[in-house]
Protein backbone atom coordinates (compact mmCIF):
# COMPACT_ATOMS: atom_id res chain seq x y z
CA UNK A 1 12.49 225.46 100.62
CA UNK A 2 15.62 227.29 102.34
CA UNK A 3 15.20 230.93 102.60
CA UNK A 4 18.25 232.67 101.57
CA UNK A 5 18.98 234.26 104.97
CA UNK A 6 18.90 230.63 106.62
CA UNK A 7 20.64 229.23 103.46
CA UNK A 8 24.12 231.18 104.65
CA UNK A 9 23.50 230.33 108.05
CA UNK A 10 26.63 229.95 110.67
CA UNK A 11 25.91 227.69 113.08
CA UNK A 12 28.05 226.38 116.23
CA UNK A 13 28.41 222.78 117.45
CA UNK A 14 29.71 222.31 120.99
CA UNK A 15 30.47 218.47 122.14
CA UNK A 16 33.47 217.01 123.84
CA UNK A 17 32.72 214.07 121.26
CA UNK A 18 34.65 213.83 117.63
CA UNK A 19 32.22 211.89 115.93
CA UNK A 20 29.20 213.89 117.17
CA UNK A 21 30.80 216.61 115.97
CA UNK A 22 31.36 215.39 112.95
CA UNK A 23 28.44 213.59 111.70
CA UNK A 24 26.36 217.50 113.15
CA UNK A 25 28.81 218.71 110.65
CA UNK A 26 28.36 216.60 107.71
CA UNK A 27 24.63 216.87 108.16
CA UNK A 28 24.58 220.38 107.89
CA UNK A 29 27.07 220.42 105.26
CA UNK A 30 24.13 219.24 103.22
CA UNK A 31 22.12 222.64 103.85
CA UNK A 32 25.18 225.20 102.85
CA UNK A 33 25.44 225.88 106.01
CA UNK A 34 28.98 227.52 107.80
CA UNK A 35 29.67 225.41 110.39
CA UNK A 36 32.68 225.44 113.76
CA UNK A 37 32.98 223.32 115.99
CA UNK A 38 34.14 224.02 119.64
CA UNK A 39 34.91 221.12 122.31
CA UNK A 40 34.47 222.80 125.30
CA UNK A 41 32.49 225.63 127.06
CA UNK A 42 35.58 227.66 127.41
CA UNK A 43 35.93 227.77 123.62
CA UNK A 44 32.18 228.14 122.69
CA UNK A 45 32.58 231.86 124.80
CA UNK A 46 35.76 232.17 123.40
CA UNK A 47 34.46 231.98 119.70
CA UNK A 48 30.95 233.63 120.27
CA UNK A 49 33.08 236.95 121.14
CA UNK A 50 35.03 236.24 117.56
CA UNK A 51 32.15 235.68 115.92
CA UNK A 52 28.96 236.12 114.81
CA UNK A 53 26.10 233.00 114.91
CA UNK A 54 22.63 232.27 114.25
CA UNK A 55 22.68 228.93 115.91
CA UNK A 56 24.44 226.94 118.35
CA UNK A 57 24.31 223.83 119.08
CA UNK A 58 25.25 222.31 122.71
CA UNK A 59 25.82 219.78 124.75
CA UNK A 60 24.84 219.57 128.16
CA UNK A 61 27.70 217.74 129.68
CA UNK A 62 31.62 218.11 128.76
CA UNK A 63 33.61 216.23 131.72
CA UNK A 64 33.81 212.42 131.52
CA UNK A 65 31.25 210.01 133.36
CA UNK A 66 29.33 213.05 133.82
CA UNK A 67 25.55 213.38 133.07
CA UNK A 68 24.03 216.05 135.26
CA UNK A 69 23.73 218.83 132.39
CA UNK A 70 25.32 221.27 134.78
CA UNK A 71 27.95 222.20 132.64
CA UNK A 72 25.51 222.93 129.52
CA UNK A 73 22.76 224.79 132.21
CA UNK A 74 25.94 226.98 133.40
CA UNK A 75 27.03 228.01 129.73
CA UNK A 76 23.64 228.55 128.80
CA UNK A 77 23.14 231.18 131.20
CA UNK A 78 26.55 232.57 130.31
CA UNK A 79 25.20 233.00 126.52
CA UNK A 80 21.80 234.60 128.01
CA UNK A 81 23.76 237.00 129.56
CA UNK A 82 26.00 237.91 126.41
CA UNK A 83 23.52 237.61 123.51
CA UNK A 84 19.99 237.04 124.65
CA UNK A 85 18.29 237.17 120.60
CA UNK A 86 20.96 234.07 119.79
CA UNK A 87 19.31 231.09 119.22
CA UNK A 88 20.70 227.99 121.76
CA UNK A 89 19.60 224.68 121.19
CA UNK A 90 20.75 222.09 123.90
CA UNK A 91 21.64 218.16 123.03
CA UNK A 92 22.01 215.16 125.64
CA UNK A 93 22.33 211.52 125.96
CA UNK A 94 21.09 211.84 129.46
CA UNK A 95 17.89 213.45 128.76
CA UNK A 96 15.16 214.23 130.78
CA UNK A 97 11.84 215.94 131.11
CA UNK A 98 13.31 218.14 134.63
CA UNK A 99 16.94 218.67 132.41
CA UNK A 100 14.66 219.61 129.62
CA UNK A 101 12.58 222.55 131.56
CA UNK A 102 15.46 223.77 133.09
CA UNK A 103 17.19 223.73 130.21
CA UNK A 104 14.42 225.86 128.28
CA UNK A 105 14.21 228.32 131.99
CA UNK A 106 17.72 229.27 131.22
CA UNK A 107 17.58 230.14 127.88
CA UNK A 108 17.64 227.16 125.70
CA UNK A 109 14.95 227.60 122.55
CA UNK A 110 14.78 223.77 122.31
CA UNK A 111 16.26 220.31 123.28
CA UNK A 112 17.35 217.02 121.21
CA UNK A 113 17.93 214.28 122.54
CA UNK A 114 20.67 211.52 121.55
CA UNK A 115 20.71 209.75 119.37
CA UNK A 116 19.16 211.55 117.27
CA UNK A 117 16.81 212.02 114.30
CA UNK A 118 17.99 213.91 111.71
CA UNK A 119 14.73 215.46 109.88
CA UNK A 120 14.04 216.79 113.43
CA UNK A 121 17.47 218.48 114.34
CA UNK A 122 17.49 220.02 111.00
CA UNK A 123 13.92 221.42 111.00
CA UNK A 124 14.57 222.54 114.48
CA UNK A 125 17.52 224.01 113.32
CA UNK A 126 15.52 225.63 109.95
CA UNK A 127 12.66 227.14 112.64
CA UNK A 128 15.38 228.91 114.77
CA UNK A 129 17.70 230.28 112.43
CA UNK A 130 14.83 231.98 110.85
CA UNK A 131 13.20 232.66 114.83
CA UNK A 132 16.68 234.18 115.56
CA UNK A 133 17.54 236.53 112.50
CA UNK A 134 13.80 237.74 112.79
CA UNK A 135 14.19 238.53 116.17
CA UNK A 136 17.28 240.23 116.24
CA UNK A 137 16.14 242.09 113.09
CA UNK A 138 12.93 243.13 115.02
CA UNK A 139 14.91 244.57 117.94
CA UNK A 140 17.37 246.45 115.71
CA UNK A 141 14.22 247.96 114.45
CA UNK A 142 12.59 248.27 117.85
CA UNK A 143 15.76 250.10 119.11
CA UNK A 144 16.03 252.44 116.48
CA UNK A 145 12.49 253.55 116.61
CA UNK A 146 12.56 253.85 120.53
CA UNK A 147 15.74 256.21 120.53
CA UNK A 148 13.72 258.22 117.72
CA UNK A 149 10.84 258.34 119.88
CA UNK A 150 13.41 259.09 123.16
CA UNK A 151 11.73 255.60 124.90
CA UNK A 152 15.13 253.71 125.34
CA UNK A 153 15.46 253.92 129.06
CA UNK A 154 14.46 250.75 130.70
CA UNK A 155 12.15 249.52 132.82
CA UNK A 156 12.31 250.70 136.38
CA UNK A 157 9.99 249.94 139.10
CA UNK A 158 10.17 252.45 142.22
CA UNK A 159 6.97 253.31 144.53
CA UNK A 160 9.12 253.78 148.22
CA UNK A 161 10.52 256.80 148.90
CA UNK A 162 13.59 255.65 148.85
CA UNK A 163 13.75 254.21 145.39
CA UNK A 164 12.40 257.59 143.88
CA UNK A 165 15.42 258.97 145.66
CA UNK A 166 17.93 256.93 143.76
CA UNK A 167 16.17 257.15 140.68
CA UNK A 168 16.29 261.07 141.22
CA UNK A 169 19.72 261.04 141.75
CA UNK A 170 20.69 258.80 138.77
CA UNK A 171 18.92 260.83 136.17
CA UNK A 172 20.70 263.84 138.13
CA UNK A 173 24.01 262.69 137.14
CA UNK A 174 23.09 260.72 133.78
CA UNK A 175 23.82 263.67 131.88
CA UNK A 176 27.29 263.91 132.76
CA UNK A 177 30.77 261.65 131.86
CA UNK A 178 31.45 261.49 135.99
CA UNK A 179 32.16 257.85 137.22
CA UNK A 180 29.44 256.54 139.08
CA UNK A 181 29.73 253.57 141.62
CA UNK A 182 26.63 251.33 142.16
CA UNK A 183 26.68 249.71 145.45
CA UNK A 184 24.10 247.47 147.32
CA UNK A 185 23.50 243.70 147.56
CA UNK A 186 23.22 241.35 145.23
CA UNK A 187 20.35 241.17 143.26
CA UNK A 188 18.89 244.56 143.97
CA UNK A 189 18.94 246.61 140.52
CA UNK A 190 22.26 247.89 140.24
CA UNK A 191 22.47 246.55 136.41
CA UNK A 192 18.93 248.26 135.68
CA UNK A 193 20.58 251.77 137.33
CA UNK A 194 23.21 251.75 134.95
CA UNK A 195 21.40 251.02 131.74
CA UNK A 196 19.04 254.05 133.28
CA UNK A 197 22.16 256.37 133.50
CA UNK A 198 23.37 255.27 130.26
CA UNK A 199 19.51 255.98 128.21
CA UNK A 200 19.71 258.89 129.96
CA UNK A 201 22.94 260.59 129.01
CA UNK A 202 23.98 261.79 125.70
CA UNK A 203 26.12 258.20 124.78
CA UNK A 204 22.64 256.81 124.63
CA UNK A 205 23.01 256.28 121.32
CA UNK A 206 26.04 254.39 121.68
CA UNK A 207 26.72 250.61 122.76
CA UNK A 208 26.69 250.07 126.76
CA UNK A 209 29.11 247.15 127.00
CA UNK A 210 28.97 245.20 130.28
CA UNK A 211 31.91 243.22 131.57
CA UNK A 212 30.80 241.30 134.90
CA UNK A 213 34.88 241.10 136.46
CA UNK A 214 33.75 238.52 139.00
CA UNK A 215 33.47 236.03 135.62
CA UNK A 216 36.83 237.07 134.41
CA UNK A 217 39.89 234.83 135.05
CA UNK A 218 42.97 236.29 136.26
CA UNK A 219 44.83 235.02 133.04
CA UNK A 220 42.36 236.62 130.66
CA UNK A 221 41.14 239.64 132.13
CA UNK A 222 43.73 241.93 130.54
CA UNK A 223 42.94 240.26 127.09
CA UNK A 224 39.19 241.12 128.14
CA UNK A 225 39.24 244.46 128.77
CA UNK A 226 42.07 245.85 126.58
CA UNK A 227 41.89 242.91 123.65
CA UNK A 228 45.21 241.24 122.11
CA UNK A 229 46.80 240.72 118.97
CA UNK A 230 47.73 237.66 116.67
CA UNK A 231 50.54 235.98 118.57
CA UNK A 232 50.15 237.86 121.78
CA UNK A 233 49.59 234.12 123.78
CA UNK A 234 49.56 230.43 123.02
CA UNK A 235 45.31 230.48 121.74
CA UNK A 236 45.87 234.54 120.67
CA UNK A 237 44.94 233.17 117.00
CA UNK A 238 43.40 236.57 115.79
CA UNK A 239 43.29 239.91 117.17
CA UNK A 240 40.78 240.77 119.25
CA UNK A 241 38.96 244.00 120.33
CA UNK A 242 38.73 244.49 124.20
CA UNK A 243 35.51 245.57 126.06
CA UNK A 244 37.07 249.72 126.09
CA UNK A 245 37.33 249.81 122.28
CA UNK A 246 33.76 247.74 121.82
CA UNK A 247 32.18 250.79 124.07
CA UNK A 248 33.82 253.70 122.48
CA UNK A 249 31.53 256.81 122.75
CA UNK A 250 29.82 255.23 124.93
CA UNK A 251 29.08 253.30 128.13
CA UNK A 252 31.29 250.33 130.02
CA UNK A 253 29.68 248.90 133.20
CA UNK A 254 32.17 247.33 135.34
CA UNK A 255 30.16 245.16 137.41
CA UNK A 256 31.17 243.43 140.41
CA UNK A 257 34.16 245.49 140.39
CA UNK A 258 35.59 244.31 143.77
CA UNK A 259 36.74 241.45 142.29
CA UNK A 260 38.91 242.73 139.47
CA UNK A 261 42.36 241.13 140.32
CA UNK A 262 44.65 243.11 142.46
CA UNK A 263 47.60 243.31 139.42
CA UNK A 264 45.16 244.41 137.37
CA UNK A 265 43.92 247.09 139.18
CA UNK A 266 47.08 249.68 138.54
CA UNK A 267 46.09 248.78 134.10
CA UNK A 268 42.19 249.69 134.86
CA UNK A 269 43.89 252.55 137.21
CA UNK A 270 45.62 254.20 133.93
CA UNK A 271 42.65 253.83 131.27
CA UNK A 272 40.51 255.40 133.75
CA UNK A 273 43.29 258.24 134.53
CA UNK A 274 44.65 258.98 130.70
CA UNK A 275 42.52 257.22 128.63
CA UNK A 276 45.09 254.96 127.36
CA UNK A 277 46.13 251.46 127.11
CA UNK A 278 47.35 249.14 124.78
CA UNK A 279 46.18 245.41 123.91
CA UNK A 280 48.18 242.42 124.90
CA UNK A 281 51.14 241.75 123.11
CA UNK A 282 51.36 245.26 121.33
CA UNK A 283 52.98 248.21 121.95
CA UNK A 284 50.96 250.68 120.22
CA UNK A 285 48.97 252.91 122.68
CA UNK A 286 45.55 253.49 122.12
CA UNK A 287 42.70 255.81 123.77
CA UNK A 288 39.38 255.31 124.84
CA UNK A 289 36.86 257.58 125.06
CA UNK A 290 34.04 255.83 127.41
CA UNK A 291 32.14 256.47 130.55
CA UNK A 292 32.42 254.22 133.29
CA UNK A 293 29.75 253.06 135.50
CA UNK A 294 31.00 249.98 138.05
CA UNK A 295 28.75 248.37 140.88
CA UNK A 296 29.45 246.18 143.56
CA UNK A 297 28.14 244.36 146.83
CA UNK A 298 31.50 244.63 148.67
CA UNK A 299 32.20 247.39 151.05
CA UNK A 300 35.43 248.92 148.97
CA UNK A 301 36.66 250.42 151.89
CA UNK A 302 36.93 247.66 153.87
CA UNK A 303 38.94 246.02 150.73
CA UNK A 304 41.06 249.05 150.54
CA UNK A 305 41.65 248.75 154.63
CA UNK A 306 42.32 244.85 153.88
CA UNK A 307 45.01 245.84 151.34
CA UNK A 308 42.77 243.76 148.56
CA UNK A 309 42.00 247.25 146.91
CA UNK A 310 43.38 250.17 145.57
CA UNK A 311 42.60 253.01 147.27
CA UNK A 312 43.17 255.58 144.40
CA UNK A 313 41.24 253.33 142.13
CA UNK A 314 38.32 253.50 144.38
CA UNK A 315 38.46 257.43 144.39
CA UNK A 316 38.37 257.42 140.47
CA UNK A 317 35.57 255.39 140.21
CA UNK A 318 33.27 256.45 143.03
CA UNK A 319 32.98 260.36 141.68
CA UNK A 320 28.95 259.67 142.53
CA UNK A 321 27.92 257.14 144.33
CA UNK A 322 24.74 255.61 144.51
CA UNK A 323 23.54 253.19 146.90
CA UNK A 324 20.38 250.50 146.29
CA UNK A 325 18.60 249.76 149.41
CA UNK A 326 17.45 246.68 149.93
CA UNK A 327 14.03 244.89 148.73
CA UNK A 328 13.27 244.29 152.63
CA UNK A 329 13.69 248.22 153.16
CA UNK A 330 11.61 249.12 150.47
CA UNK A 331 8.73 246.91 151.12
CA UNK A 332 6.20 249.20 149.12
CA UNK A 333 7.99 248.26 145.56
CA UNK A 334 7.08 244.77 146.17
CA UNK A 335 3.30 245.01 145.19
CA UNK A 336 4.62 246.67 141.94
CA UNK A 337 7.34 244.45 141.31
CA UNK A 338 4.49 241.38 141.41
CA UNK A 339 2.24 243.63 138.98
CA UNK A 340 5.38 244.19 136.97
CA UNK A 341 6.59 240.66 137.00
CA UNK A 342 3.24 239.21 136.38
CA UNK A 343 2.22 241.35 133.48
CA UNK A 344 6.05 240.68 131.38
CA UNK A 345 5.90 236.45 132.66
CA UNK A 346 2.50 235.99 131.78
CA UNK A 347 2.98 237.39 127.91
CA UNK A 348 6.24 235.55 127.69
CA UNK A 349 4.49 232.49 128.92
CA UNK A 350 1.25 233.15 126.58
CA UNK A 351 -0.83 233.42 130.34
CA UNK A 352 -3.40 235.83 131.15
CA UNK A 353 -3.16 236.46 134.85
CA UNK A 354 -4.92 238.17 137.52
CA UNK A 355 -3.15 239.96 140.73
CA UNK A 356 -2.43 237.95 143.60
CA UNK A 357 -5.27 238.20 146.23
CA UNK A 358 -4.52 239.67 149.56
CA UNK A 359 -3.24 236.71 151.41
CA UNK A 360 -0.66 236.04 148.91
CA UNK A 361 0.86 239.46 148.69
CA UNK A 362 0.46 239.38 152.53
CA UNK A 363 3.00 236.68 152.16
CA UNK A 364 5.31 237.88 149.43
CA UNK A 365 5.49 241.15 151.75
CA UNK A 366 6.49 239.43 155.05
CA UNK A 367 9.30 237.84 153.11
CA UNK A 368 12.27 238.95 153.55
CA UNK A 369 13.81 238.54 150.45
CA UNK A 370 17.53 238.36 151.08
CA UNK A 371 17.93 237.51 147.31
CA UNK A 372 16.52 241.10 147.16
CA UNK A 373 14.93 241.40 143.32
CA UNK A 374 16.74 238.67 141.58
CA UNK A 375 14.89 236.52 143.81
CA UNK A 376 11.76 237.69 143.21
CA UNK A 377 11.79 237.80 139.62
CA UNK A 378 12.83 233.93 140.24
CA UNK A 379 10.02 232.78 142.28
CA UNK A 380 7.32 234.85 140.41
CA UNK A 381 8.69 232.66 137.08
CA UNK A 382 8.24 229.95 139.07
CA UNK A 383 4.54 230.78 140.01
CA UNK A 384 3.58 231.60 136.80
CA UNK A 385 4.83 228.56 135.43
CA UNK A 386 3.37 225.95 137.49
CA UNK A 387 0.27 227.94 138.50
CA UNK A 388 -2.85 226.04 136.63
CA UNK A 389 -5.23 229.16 136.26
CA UNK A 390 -4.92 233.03 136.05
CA UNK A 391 -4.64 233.57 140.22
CA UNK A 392 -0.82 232.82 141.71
CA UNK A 393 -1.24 230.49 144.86
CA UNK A 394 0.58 230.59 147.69
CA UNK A 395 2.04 226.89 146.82
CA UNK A 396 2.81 228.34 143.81
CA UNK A 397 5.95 230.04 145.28
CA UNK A 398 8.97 228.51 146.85
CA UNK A 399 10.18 230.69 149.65
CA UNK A 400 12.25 228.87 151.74
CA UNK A 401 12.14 229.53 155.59
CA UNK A 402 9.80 232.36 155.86
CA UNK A 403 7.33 230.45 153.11
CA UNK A 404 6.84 226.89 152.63
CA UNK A 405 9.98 225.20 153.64
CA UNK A 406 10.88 225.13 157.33
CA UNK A 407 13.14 223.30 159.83
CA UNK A 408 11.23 221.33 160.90
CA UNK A 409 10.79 219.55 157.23
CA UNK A 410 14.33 219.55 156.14
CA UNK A 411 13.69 215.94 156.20
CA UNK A 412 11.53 216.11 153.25
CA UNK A 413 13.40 218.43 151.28
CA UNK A 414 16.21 216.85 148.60
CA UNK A 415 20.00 217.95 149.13
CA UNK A 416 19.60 220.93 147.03
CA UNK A 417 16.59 222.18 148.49
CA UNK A 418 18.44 222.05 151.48
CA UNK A 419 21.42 224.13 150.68
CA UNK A 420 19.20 226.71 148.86
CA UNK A 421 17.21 226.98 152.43
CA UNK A 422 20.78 227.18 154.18
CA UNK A 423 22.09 229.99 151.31
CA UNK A 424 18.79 231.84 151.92
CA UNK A 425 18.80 231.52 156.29
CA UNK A 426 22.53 232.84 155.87
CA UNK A 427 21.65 235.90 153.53
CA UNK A 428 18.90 237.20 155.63
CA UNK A 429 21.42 236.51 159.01
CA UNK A 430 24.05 238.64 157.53
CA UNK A 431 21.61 241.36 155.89
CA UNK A 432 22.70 239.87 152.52
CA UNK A 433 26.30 240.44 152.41
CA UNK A 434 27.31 238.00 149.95
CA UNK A 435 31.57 238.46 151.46
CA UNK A 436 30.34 237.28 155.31
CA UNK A 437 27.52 234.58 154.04
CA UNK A 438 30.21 233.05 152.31
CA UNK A 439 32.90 233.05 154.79
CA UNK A 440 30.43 231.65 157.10
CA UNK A 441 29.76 228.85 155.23
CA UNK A 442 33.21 228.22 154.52
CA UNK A 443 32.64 229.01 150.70
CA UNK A 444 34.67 231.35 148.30
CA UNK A 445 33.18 234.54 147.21
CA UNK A 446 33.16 232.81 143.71
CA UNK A 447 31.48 229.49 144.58
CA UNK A 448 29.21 231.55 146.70
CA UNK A 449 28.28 233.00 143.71
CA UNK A 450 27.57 230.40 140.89
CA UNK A 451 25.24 228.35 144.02
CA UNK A 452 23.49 232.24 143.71
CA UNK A 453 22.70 232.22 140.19
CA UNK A 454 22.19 228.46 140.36
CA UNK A 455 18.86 228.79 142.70
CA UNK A 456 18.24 232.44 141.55
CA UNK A 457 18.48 234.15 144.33
């Protein structure tokens, strides 16, 4: 029997294939559910931010003669990031146990294989649409009760002296509207130190709206940011609220804000001046009233110097400034952040673990880390995952150069160990500035990045 919640359930299909499409479509026809379709990854983003879902359907592959899921494992991530109470379900012809956990490590709530059977896609599809409205329910309720009870700040781990320093500062200036600018490297916090400024100020109670600018095309990031109407370009089929009118009265984070493109910096330079801006393809002017927090790994000045960016720009955003050290200079957070990490993995993963014994952490803290906490939280999932009792092992973790892997048995190690050994031996040579690693590897700051989030560091 259909509950009447899952009964008007709207559910996207992604597959670059009409008749999969189609025959998803039909079947689901049969429950009343509301069903679009989207061909691409491109579009499924594109229609998630028009709409709202309580399933979606994917493939894992989308270019032709192509069956390494890495398209599908790259969009999943992407929805994480955007919506992480929307249920994803993940489809391939190529299937595979390996596909399959990574699949469910990024996100995915379960995985169907083609061809399939249709009692199981649509009682998969029953369990999460109920899974996800519950959830997401639950959380509205959890929120509400926390900001009653004043518990909405997140969770923040800081033993070293120089952590409790930032953390002093940031609830200094929380209370004000004055731009702040999060630098450090990449992976070290700066997303947790805005949502702390933000619970901490008195917009708490409205929506903190991240935009991550490195992710943002040239061609759409005006659209983005500012929204568009009906018309505005060739796929403009709707208006569209930007990222300044989703955050009003409250909080936009601007992360990665080196990257915003340099003819769109004098656009971002105005809304942050006046307040004002109109969407694409209108001419009615329109105010925001936001506070803007923006983060970066790049040295801004050096930009500026390099002509790459605006120097006023930078002098409107960087009212505060607050810098994260690095994990490898604040080496007493790391027992806490393997406490921390331990505790929150092992209820997600329904294991009851113990602290890691001495020789262990003795490891964990002669690591350098140049994937700072990011990489952390990755190889502590990792441990958790594959360890067989309640203690983490040292085999348990995957630490490259300074752990298990070495030099002198790159010969055992497949081709993307390899250049997740060579990504890691760059970091920690360039004290994890993402700009030089990259150059020195002959990469793009942007390719740099998606081989970052694709072995978590």
């Amino acid at each position: 029997m259909k509950s009447s919640s899952a009964q008007s359930a709207r559910i996207l299909i992604a597959d670059d294939q009409k008749d999969v499409l189609e025959a998803l479509r039909f079947l689901f026809k049969g429950e009343g559910w509301q069903v679009q379709t989207a061909d691409s990854p491109q579009k499924v983003l594109r229609d998630i931010s028009d709409n709202e879902f309580d399933l979606l359907l994917i493939d894992l592959n989308y270019a032709r003669d192509t069956t390494s899921g890495a398209e599908g494992l790259d969009l999943l991530e992407k929805l994480h990031g955007i919506d992480a109470t929307l249920p994803v379900v993940v489809m391939t012809a190529w299937g595979s146990v390996e596909l399959a956990v990574e699949a469910m490590r990024r996100g995915a709530q379960d995985f169907i294989q083609k061809p399939w059977e249709n009692a199981r896609v649509l009682a998969i599809a029953r369990a999460q649409i109920q899974l996800g409205q519950a959830l997401r329910h639950g959380r509205r309720l959890e929120a509400e009760n926390k900001l009653l009870r004043g518990e909405s700040s997140p969770d923040v781990v800081a033993e070293s002296p120089k952590m409790k320093a930032v953390l002093s500062l940031a609830q200094r200036v929380a209370g004000s509207d004055a731009s702040v600018l999060i630098t450090g490297e990449h992976g070290t916090g700066k997303g947790v130190v805005a949502s702390l400024i933000h619970a901490a100020s008195g917009r708490a109670s409205k929506p903190l709206v991240t935009v991550n600018t490195a992710g943002l095309a040239e061609g759409v990031f005006a659209s983005e940011l500012f929204g568009h109407v009906k018309g505005a370009f060739t796929d403009a089929k709707a208006d569209r609220v930007g990222r300044f009118e989703l955050a009003e009265g409250g909080t936009l984070f601007l992360d990665e804000i080196a990257n915003v493109p340099l003819p769109h910096q004098p656009k971002l330079l105005r809304v942050l001046e006046t307040g004002e801006f109109e969407r694409v393809g209108s001419s009615k002017t329109r105010r925001a009233n936001v506070r803007i927090l923006s983060a970066t790994n790049a040295d801004l000045r050096e930009e500026v110097k390099a002509g790459r960016f605006r120097e006023d720009l930078l002098f409107r955003l960087n009212t505060i400034e607050i810098h994260l050290p690095p994990l490898r200079e604040r080496r007493e957070d790391i027992p806490a952040f393997v406490r921390y990490f331990a505790v929150k993995l092992g209820q997600r993963y329904r294991k009851s673990l113990v602290p890691p014994d001495e020789p262990v952490l003795r490891l964990l803290m002669n690591y350098s880390w140049p994937g700072n906490v990011r990489e952390l939280s990755h190889a502590m999932e990792r441990a958790v995952l594959l360890a067989e009792g309640p203690s983490l092992r040292a085999s348990d973790f995957a630490l490259g150069a300074e752990g298990q892997a070495s030099s002198s048995n790159l010969d055992e190690m497949s081709l993307e160990e390899v250049e997740a050994y060579l990504m890691r031996k760059t970091l920690a040579r360039f004290d994890g500035n993402v700009s030089k690693a990259a150059e020195a590897l002959g990469l793009s700051r942007s390719a740099f990045y998606r081989r970052l989030e694709k072995y978590g560091l």
